[in-house]
Structures are given as structure tokens and as C-alpha cells.
PDB file of N, CA and C in Angstrom:
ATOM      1  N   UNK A   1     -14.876  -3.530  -2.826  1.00  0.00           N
ATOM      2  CA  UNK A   1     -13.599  -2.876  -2.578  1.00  0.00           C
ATOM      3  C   UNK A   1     -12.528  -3.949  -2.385  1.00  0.00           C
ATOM      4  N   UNK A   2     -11.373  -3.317  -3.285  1.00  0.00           N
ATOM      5  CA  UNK A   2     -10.613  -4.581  -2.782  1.00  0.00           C
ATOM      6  C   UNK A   2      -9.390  -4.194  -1.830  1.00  0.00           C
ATOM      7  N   UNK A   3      -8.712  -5.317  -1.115  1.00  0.00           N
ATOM      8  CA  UNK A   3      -7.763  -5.122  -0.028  1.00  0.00           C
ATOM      9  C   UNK A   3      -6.374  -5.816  -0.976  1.00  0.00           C
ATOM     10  N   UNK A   4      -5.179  -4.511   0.120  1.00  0.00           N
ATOM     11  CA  UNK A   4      -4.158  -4.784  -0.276  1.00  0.00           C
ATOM     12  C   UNK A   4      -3.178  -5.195   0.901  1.00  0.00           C
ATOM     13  N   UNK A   5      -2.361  -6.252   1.236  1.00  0.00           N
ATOM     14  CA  UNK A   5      -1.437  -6.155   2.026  1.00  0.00           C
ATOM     15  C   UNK A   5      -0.171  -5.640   1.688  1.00  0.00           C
ATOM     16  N   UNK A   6       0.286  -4.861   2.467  1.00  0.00           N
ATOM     17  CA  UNK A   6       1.704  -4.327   1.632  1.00  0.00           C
ATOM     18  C   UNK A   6       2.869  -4.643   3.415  1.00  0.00           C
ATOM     19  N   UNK A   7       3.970  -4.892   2.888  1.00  0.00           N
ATOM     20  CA  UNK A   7       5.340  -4.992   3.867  1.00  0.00           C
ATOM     21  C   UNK A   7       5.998  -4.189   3.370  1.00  0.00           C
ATOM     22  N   UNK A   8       6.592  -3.528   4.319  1.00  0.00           N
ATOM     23  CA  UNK A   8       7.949  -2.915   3.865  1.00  0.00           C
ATOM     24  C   UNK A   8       7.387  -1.613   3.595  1.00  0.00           C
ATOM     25  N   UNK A   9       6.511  -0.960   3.618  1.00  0.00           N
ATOM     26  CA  UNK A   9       5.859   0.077   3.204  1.00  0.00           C
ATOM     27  C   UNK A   9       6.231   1.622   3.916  1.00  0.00           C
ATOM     28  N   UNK A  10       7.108   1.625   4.705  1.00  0.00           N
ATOM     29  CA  UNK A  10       7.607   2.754   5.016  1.00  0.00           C
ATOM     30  C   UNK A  10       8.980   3.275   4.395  1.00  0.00           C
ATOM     31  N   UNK A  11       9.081   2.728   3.111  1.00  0.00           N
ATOM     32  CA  UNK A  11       9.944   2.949   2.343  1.00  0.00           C
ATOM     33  C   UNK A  11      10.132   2.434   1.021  1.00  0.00           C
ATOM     34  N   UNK A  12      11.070   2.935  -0.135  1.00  0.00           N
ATOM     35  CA  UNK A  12      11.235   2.435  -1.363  1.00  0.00           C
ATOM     36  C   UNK A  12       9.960   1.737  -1.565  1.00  0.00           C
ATOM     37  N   UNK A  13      10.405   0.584  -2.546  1.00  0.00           N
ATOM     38  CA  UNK A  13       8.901  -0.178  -3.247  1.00  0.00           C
ATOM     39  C   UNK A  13       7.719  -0.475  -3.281  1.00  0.00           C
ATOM     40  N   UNK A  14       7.992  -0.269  -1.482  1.00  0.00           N
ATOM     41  CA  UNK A  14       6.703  -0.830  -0.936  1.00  0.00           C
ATOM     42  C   UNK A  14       5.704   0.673  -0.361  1.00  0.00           C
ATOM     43  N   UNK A  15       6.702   1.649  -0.506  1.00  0.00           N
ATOM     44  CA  UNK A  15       6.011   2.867   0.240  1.00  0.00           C
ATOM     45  C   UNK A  15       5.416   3.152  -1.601  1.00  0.00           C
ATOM     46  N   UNK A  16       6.233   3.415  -2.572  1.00  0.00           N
ATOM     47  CA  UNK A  16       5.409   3.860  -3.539  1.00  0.00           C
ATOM     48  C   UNK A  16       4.135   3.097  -4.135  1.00  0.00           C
ATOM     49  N   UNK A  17       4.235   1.649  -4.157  1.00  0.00           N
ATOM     50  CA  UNK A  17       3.006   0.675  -4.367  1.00  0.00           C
ATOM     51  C   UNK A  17       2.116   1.517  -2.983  1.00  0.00           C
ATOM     52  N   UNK A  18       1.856   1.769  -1.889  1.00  0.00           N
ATOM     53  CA  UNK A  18       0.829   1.771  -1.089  1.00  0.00           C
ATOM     54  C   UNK A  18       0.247   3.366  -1.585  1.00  0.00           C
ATOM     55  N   UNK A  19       1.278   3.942  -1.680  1.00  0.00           N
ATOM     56  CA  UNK A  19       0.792   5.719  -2.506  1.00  0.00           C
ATOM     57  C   UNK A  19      -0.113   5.081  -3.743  1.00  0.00           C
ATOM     58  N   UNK A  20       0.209   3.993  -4.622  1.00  0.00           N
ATOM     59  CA  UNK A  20      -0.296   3.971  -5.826  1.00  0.00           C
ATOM     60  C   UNK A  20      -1.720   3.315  -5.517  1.00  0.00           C
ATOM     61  N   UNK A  21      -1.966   2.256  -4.721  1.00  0.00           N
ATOM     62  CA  UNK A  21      -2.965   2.012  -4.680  1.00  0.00           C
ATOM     63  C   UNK A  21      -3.931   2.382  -3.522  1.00  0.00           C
ATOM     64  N   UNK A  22      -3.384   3.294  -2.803  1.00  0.00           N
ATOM     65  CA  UNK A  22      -4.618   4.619  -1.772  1.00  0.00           C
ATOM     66  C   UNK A  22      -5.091   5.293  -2.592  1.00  0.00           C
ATOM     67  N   UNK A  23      -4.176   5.523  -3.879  1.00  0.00           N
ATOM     68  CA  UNK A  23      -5.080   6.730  -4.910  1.00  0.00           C
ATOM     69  C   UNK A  23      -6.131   5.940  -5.794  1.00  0.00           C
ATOM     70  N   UNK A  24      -5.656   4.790  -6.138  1.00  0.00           N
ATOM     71  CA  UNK A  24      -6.586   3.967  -6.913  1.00  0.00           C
ATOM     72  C   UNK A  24      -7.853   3.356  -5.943  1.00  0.00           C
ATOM     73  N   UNK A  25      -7.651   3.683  -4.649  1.00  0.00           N
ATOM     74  CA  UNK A  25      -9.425   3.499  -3.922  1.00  0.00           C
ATOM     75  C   UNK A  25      -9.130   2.093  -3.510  1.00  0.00           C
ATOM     76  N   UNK A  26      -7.862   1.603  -2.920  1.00  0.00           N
ATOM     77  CA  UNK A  26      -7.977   0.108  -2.736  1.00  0.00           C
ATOM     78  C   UNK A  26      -7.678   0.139  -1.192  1.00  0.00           C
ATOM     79  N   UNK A  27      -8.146  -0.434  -0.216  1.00  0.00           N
ATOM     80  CA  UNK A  27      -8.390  -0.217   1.080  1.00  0.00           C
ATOM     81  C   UNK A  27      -7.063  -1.028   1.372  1.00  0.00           C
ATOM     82  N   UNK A  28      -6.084  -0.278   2.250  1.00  0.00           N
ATOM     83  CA  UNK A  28      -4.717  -1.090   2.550  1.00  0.00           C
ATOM     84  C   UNK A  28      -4.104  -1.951   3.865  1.00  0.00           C
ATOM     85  N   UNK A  29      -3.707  -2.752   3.866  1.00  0.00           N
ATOM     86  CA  UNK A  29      -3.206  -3.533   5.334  1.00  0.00           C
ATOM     87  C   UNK A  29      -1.531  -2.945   5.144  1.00  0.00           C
ATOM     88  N   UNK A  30      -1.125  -2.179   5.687  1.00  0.00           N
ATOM     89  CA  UNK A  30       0.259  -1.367   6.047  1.00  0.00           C
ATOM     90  C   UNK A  30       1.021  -2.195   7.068  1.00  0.00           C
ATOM     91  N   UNK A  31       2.480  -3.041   6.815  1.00  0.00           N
ATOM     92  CA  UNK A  31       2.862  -3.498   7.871  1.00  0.00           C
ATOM     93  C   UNK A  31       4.470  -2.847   7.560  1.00  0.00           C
ATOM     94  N   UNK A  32       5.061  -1.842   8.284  1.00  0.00           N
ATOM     95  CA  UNK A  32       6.421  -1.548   8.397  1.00  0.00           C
ATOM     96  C   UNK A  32       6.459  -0.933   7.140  1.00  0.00           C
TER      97      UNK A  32
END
């Protein structure tokens, strides 16, 4: 499984990249 770090993720770019890769099965590190 692979890991993703994402920033900024409670919005715009970074909120739709973390939607895209929760559906693709990639286990996520969520910061803001």
C-alpha cells in the first residue's frame, strides 16, 4: 500500500488530490 502526504487538504487542490487518491486505495497523511 502506498502512502500519501497531502497539505493544504481542506480545500481547493489539495482537498481534490486527497478525494482522488482515498478512492484509488492509497492510505493518506492529511495535514490542514
Amino acid at each position: 500500500m502506498k502512502t500519501v502526504l497531502i497539505t493544504g487538504a481542506s480545500s481547493g487542490i489539495g482537498q481534490a488530490c486527497a478525494i482522488r487518491f482515498a478512492k484509488e486505495g492509497y492510505r493518506l497523511i492529511i495535514n490542514g
